[in-house]
N, C-alpha and C. Protein backbone atom coordinates (compact mmCIF):
# COMPACT_ATOMS: atom_id res chain seq x y z
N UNK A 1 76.39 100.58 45.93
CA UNK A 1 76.86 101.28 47.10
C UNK A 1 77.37 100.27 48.13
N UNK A 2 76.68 99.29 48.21
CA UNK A 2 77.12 98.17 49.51
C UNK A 2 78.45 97.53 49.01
N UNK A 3 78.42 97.58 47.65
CA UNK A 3 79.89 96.85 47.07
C UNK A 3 81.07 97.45 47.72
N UNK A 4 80.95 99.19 47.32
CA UNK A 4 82.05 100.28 47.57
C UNK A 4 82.22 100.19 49.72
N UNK A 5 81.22 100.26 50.18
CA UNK A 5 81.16 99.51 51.33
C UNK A 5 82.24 98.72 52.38
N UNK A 6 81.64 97.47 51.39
CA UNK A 6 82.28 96.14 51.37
C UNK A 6 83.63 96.38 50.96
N UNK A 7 84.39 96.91 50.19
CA UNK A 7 85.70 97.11 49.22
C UNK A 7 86.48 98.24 50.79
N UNK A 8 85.97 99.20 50.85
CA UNK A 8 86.29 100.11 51.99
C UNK A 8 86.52 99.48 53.40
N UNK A 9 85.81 98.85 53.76
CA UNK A 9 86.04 97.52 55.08
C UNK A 9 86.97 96.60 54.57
N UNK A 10 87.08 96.06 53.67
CA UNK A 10 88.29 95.08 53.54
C UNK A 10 89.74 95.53 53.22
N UNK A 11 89.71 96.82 52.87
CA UNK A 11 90.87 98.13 52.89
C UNK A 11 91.07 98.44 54.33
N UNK A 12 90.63 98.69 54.92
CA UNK A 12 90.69 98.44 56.11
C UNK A 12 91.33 97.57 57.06
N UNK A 13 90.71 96.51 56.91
CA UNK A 13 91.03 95.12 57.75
C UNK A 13 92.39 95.08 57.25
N UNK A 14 92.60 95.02 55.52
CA UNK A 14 94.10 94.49 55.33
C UNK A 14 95.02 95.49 55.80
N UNK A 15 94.79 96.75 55.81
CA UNK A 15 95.44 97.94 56.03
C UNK A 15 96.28 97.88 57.48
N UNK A 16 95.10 96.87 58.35
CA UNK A 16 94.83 97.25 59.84
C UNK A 16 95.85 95.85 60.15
N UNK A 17 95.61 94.91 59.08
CA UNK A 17 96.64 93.33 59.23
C UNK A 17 98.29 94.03 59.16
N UNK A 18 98.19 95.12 57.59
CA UNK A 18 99.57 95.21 57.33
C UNK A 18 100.65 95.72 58.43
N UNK A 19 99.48 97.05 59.09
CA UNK A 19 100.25 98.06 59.94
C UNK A 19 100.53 97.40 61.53
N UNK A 20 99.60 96.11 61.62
CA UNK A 20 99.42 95.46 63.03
C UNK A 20 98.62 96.70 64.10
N UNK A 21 97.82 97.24 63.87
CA UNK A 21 96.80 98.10 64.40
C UNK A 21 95.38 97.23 64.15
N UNK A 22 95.03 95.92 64.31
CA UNK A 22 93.86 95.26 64.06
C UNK A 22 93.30 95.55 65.62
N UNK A 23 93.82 95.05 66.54
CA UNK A 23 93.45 95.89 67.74
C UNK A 23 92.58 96.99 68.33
N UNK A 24 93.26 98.16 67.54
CA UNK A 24 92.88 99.74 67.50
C UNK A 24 91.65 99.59 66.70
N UNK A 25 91.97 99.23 65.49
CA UNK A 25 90.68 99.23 64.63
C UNK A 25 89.72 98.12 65.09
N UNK A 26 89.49 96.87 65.43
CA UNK A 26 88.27 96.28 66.19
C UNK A 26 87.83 97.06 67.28
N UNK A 27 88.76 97.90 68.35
CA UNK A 27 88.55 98.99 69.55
C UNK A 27 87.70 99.97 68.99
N UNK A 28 87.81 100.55 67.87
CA UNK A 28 87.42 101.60 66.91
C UNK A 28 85.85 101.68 66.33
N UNK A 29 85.63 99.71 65.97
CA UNK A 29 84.49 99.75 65.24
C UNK A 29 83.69 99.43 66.44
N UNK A 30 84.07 98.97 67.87
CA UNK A 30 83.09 99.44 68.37
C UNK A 30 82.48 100.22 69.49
N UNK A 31 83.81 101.06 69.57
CA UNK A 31 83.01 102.52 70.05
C UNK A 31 82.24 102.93 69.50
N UNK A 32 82.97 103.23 68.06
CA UNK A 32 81.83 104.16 66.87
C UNK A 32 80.32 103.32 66.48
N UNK A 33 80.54 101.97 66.92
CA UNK A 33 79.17 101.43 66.57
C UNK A 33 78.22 101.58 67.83
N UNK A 34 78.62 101.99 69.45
CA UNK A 34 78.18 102.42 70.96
C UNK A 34 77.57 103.81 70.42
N UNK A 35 77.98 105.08 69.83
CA UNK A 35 78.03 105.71 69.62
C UNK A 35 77.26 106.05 68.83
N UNK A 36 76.96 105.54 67.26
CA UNK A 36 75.83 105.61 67.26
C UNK A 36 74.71 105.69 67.43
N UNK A 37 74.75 103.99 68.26
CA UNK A 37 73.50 103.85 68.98
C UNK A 37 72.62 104.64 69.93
N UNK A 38 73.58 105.61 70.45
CA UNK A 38 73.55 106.80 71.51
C UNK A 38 72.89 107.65 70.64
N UNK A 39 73.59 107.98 69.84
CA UNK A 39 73.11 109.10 68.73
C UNK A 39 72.03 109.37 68.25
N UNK A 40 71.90 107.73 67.89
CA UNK A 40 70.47 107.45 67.45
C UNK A 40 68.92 107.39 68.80
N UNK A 41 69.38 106.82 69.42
CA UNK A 41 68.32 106.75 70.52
C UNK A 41 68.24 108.81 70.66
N UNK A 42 69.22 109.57 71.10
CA UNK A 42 68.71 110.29 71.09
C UNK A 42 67.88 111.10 70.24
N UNK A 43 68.52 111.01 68.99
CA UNK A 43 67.53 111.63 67.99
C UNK A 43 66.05 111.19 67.84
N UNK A 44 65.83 110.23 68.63
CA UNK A 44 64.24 109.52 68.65
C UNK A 44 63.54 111.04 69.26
N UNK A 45 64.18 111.10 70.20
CA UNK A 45 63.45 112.49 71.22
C UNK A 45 63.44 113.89 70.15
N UNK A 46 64.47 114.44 69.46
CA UNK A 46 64.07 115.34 68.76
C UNK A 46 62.80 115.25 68.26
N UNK A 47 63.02 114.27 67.24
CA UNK A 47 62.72 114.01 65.90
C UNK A 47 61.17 113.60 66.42
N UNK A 48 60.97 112.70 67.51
CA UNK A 48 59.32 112.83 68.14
C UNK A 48 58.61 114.19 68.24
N UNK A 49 59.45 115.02 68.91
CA UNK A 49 58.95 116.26 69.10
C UNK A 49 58.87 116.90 68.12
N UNK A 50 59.78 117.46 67.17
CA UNK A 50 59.30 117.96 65.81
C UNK A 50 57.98 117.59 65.44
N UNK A 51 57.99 115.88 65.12
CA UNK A 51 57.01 115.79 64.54
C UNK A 51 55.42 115.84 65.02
N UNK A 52 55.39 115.60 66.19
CA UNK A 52 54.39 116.24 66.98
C UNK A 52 53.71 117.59 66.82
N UNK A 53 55.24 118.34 66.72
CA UNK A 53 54.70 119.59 66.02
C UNK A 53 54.28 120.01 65.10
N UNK A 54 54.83 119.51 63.91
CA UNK A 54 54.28 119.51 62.89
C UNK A 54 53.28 118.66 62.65
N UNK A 55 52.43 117.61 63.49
CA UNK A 55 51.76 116.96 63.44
C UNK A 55 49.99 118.33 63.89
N UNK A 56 50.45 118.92 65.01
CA UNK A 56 49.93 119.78 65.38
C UNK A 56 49.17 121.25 64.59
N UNK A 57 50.55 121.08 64.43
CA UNK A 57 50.76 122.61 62.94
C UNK A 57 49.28 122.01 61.50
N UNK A 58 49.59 120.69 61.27
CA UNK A 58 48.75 120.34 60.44
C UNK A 58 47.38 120.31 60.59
N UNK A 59 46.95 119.62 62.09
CA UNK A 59 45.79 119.54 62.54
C UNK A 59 45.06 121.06 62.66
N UNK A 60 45.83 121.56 63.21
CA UNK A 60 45.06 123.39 63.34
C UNK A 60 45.52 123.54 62.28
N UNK A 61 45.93 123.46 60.76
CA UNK A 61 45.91 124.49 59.82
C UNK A 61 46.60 125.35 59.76
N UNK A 62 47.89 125.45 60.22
CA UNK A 62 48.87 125.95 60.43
C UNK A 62 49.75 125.71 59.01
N UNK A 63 50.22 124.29 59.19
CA UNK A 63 50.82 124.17 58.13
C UNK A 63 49.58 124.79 56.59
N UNK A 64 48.41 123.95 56.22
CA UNK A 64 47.85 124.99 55.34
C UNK A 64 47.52 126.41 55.28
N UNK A 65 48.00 127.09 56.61
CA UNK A 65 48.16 128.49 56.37
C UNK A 65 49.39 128.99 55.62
N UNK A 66 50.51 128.40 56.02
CA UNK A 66 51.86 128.74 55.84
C UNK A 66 51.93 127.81 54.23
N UNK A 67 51.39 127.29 54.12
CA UNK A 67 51.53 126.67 52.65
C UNK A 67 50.49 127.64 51.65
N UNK A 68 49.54 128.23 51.87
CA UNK A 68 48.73 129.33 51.67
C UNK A 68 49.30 130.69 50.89
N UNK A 69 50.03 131.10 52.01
CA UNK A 69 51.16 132.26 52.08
C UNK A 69 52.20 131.83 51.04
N UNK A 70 52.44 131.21 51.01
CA UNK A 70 53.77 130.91 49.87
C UNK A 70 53.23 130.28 48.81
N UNK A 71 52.22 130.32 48.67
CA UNK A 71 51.56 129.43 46.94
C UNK A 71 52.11 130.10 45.97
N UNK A 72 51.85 131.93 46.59
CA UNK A 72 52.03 132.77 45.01
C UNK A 72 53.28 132.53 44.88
N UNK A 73 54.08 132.96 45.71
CA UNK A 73 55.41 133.33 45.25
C UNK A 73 55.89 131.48 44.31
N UNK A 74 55.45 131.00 44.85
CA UNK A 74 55.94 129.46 44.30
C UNK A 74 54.96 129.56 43.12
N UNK A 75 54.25 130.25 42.76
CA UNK A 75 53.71 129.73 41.14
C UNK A 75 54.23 130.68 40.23
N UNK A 76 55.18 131.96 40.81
CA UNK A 76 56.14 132.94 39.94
C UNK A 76 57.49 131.98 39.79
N UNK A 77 58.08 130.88 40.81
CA UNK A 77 59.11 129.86 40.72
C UNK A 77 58.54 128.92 39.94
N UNK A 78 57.34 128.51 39.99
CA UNK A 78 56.62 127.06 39.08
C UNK A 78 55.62 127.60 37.68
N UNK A 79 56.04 128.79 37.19
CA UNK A 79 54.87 129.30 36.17
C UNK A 79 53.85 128.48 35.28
N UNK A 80 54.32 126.75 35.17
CA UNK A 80 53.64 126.49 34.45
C UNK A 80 52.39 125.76 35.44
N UNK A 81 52.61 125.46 36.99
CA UNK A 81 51.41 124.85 37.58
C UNK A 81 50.77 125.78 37.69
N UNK A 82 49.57 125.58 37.99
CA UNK A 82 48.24 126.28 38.18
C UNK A 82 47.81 126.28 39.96
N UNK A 83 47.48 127.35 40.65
CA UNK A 83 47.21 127.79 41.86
C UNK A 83 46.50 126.30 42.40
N UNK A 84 45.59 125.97 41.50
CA UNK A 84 44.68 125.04 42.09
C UNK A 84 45.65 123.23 42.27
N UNK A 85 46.18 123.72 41.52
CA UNK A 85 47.28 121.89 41.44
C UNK A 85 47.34 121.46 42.21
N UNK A 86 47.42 120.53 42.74
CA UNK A 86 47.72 119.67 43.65
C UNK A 86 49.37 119.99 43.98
N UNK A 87 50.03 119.53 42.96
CA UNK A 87 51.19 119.84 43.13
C UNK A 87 52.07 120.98 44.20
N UNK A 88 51.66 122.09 43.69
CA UNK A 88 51.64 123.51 44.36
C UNK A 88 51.56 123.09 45.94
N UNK A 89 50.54 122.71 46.09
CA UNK A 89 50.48 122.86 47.46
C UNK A 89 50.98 121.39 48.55
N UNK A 90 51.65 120.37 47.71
CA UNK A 90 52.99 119.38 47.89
C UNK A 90 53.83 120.23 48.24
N UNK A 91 54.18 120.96 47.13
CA UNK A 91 55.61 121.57 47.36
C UNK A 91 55.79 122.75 48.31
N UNK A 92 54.62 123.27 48.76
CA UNK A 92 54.52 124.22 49.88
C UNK A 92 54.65 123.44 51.07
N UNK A 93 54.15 122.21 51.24
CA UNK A 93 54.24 121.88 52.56
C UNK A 93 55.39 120.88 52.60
N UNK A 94 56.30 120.85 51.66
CA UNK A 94 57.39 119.95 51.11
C UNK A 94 58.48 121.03 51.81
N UNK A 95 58.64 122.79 51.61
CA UNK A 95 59.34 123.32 51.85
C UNK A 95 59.36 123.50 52.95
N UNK A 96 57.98 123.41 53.90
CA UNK A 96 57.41 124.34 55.19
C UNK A 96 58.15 122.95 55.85
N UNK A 97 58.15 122.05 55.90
CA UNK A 97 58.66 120.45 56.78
C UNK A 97 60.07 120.88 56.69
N UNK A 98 60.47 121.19 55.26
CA UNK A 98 61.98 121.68 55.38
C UNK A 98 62.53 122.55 56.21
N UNK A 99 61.72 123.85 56.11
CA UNK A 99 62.01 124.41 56.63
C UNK A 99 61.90 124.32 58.19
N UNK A 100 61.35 123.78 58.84
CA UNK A 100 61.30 123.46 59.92
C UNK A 100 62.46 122.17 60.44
N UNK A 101 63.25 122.14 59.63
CA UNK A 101 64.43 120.96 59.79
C UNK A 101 64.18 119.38 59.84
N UNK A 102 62.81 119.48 58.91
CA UNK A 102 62.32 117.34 58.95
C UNK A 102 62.41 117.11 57.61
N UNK A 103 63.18 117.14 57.75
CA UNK A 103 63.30 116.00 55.97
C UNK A 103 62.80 115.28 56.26
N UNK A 104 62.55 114.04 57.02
CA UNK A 104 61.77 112.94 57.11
C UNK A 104 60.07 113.08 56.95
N UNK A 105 59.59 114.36 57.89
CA UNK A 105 58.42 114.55 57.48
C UNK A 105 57.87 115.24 56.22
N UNK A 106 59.43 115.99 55.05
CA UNK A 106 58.92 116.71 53.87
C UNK A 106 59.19 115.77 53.02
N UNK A 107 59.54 114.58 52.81
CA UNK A 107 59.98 113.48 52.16
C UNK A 107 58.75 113.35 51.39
N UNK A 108 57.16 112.83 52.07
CA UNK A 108 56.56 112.18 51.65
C UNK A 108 55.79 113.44 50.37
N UNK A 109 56.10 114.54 51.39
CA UNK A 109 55.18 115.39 50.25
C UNK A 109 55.96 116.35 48.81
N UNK A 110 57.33 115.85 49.10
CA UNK A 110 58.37 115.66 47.88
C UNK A 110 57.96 115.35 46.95
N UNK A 111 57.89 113.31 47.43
CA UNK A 111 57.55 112.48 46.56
C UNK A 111 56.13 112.75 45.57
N UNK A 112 54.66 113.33 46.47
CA UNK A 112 53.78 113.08 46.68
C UNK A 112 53.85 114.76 45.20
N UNK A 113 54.52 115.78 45.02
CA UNK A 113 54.41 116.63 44.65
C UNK A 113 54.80 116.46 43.14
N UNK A 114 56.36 115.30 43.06
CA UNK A 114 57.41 114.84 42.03
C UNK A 114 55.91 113.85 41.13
N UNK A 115 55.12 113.02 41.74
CA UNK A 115 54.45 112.33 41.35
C UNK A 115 53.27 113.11 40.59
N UNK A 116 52.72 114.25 41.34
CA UNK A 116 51.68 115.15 40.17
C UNK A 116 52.26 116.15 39.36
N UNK A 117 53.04 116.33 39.29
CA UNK A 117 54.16 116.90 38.08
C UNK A 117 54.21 115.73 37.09
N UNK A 118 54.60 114.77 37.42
CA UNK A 118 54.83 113.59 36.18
C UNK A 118 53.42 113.43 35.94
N UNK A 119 52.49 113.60 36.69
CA UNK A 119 50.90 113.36 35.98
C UNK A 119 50.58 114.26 34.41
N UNK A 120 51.06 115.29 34.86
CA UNK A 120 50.30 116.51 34.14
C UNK A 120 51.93 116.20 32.61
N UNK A 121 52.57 115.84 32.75
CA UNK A 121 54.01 115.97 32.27
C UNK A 121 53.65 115.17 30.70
N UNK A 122 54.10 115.81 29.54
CA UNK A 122 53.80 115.54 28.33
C UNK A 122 54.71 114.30 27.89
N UNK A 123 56.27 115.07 28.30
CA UNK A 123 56.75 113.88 28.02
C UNK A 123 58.00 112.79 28.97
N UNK A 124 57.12 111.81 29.21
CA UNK A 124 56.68 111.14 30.48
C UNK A 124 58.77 110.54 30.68
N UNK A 125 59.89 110.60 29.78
CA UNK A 125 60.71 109.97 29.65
C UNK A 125 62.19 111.06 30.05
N UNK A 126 61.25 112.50 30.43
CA UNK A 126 62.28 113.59 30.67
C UNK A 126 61.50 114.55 31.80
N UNK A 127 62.10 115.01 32.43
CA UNK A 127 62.14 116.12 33.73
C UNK A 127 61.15 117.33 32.99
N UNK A 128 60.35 117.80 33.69
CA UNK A 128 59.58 119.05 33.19
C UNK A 128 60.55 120.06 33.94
N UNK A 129 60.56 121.17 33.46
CA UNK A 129 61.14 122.86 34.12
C UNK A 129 61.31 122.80 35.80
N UNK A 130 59.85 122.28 35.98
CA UNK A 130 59.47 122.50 37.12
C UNK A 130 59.94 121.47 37.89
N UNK A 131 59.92 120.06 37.76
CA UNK A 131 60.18 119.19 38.29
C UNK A 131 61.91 119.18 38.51
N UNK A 132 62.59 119.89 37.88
CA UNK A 132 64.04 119.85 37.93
C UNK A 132 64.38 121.40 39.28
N UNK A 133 63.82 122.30 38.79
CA UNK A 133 63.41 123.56 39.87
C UNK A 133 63.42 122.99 41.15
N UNK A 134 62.32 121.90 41.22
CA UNK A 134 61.41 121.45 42.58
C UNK A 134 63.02 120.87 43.35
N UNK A 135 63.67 119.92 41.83
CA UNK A 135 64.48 118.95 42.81
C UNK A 135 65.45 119.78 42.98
N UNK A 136 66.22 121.09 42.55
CA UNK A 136 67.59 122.15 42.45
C UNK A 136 66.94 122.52 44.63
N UNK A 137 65.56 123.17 44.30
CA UNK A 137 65.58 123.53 45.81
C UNK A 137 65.36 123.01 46.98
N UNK A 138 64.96 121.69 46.59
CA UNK A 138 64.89 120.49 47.67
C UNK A 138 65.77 120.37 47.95
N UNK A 139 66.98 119.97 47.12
CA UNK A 139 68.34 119.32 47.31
C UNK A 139 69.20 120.27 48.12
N UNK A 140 69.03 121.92 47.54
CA UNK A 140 69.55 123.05 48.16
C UNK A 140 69.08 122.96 50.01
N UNK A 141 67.61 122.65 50.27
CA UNK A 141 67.06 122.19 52.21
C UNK A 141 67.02 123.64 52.74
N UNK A 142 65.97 124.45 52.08
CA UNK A 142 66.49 125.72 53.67
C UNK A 142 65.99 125.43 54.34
N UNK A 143 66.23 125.86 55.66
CA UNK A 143 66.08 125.58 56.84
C UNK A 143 65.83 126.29 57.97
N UNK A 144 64.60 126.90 58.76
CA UNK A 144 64.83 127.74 59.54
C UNK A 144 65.69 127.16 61.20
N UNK A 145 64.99 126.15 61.06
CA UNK A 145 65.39 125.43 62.55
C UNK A 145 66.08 123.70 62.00
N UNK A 146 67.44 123.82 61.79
CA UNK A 146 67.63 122.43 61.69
C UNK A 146 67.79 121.78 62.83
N UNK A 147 66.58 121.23 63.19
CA UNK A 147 66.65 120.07 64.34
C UNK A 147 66.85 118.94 64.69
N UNK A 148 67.51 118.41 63.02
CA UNK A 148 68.02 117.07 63.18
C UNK A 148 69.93 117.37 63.89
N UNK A 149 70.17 118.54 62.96
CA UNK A 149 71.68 118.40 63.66
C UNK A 149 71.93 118.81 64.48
N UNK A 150 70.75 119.70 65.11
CA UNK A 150 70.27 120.14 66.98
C UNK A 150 70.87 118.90 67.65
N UNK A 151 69.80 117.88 67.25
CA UNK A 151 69.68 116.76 68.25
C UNK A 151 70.87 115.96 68.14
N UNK A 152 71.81 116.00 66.96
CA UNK A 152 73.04 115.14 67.30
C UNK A 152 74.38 116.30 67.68
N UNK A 153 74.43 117.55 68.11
CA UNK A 153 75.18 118.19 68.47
C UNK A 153 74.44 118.11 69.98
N UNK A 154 73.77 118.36 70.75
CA UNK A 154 73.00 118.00 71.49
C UNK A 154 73.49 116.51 72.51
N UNK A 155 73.63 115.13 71.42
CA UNK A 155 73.94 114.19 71.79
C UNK A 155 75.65 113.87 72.27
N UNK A 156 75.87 114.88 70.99
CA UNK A 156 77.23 114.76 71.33
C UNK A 156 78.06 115.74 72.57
N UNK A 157 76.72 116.56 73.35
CA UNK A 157 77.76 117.04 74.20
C UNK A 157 77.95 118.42 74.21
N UNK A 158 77.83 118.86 73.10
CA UNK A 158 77.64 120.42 72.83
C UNK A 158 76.93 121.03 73.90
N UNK A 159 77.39 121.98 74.32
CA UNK A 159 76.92 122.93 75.74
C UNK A 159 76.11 123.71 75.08
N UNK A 160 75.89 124.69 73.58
CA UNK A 160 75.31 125.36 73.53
C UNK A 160 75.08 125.53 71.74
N UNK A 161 73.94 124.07 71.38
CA UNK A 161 74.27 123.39 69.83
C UNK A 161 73.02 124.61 68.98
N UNK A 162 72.68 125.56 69.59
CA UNK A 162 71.40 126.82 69.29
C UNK A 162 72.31 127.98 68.77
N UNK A 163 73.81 127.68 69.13
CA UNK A 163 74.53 128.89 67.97
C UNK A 163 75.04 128.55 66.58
N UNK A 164 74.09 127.56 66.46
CA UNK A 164 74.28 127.15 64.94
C UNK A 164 73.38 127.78 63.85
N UNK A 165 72.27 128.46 64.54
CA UNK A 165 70.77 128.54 63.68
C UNK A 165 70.99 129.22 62.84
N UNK A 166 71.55 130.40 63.20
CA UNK A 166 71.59 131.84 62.83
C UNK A 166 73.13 131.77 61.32
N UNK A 167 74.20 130.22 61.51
CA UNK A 167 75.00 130.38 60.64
C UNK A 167 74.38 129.12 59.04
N UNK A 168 73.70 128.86 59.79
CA UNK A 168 72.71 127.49 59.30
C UNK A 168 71.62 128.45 57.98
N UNK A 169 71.30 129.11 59.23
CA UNK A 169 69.69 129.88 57.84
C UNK A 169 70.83 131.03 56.89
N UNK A 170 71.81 131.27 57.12
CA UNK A 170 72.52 132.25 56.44
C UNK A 170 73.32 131.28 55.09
N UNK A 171 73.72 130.04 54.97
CA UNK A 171 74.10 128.95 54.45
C UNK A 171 72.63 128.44 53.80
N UNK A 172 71.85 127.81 54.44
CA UNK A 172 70.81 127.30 53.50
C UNK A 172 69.93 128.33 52.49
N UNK A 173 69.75 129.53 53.38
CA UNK A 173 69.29 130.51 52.07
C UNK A 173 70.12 131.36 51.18
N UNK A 174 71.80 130.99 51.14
CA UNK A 174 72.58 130.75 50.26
C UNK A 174 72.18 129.70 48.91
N UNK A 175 72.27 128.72 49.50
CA UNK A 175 71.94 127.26 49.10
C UNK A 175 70.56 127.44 47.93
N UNK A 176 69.59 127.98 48.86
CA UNK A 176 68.02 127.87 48.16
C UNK A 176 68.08 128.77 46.97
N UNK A 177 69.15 130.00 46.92
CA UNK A 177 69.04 131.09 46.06
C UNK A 177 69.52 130.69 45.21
N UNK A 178 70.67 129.97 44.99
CA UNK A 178 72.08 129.92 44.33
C UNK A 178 70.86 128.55 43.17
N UNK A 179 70.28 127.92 43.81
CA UNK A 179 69.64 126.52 43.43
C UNK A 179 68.96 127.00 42.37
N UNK A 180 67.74 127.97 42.57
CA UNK A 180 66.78 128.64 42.09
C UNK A 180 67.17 129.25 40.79
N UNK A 181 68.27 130.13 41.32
CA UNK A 181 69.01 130.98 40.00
C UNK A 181 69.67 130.05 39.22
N UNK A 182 70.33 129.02 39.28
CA UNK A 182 71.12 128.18 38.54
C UNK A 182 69.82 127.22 37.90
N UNK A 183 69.28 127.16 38.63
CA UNK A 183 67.54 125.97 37.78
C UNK A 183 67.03 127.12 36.89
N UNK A 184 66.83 128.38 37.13
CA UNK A 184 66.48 129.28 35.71
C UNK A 184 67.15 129.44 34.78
N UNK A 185 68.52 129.52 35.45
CA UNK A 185 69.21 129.97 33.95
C UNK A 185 69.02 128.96 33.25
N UNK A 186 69.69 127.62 33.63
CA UNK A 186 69.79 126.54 32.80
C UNK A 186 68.29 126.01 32.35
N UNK A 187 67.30 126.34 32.69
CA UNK A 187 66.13 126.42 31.99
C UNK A 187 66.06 127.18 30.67
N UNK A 188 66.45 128.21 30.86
CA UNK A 188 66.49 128.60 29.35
C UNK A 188 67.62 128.09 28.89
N UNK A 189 68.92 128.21 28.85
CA UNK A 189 69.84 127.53 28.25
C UNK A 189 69.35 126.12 27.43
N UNK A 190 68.74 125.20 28.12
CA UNK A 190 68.21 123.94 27.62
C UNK A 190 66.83 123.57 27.34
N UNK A 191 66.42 124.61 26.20
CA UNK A 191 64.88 125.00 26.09
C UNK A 191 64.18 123.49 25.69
């Protein structure tokens, strides 16, 4: 990836030598690199607060309530884990972080879910049903509140970045369905 990078910046530079726009483009790389930095500092403030919350949510049992509530329906999506798995209840609080718009905070219990699936997993050199399922609706992200792209519509200026939610959860639970149904079929297809 850093190669393609590297190859893309020097397309650039010569691009920027040929046309005599080296100017514009040094002007260019560092607004957009000011700009970032903006971007980023602000997203510190979301992304604190989320996780606070969900830091919260965890401590009262919130999040293991809401991971609770969705076990069943996720062991009619995961038929071969068992209620008690470990797993199961990764991937409940893998979705509930999602759904609350932190990938950063559903990351660990992704990983943490992908890892007791490969425990129980016969054969250790290929994807189980489930583990391909897990990754179709991860990758799909629903989302009730995305608050990462809150906080950079937000940064950028947006007067009113909260009329996104409502086109956001209509798109990601597109996304989550379309994931789900396409990870079954091709489950049987590739018995």
């Amino acid at each position: 990836m850093n190669y393609i990078f590297i190859f893309l910046i020097l397309i650039s530079f010569i691009c920027a030598l040929i046309n005599g726009t080296m100017a514009q483009t040094l002007d260019a790389i560092l607004k957009s690199s000011q700009k970032a930095v903006e971007i980023s500092l602000s997203l510190i403030g979301i992304m604190a607060f989320w996780l606070g919350i969900v830091n919260i949510a965890q401590n009262s049992g919130l999040m293991e309530l809401f991971s609770k509530l969705i076990k069943k329906p996720l062991l009619k999506i995961f038929p071969d884990l068992k209620e008690n798995n470990e797993a199961i209840s990764n991937i409940a609080l893998n979705i509930s972080a999602n759904a609350l718009g932190l990938m950063n905070a559903a990351t660990p219990f992704g990983i943490k879910a992908m890892e007791n699936m490969q425990e129980k997993n016969q054969n250790k050199n290929y994807a189980t049903n489930s583990m391909c399922t897990f990754l179709a609706i991860n990758t799909a992200g629903f989302q009730i509140v995305p608050a990462v792209v809150l906080a950079i519509l937000s940064a950028n200026g947006m007067s009113n970045p909260t009329q996104i939610i409502i086109p956001t959860l209509i798109v990601t639970s597109i996304a989550f369905i379309s994931a789900l149904v396409f990870s079954k079929i091709l489950e049987r297809v590739f018995k």
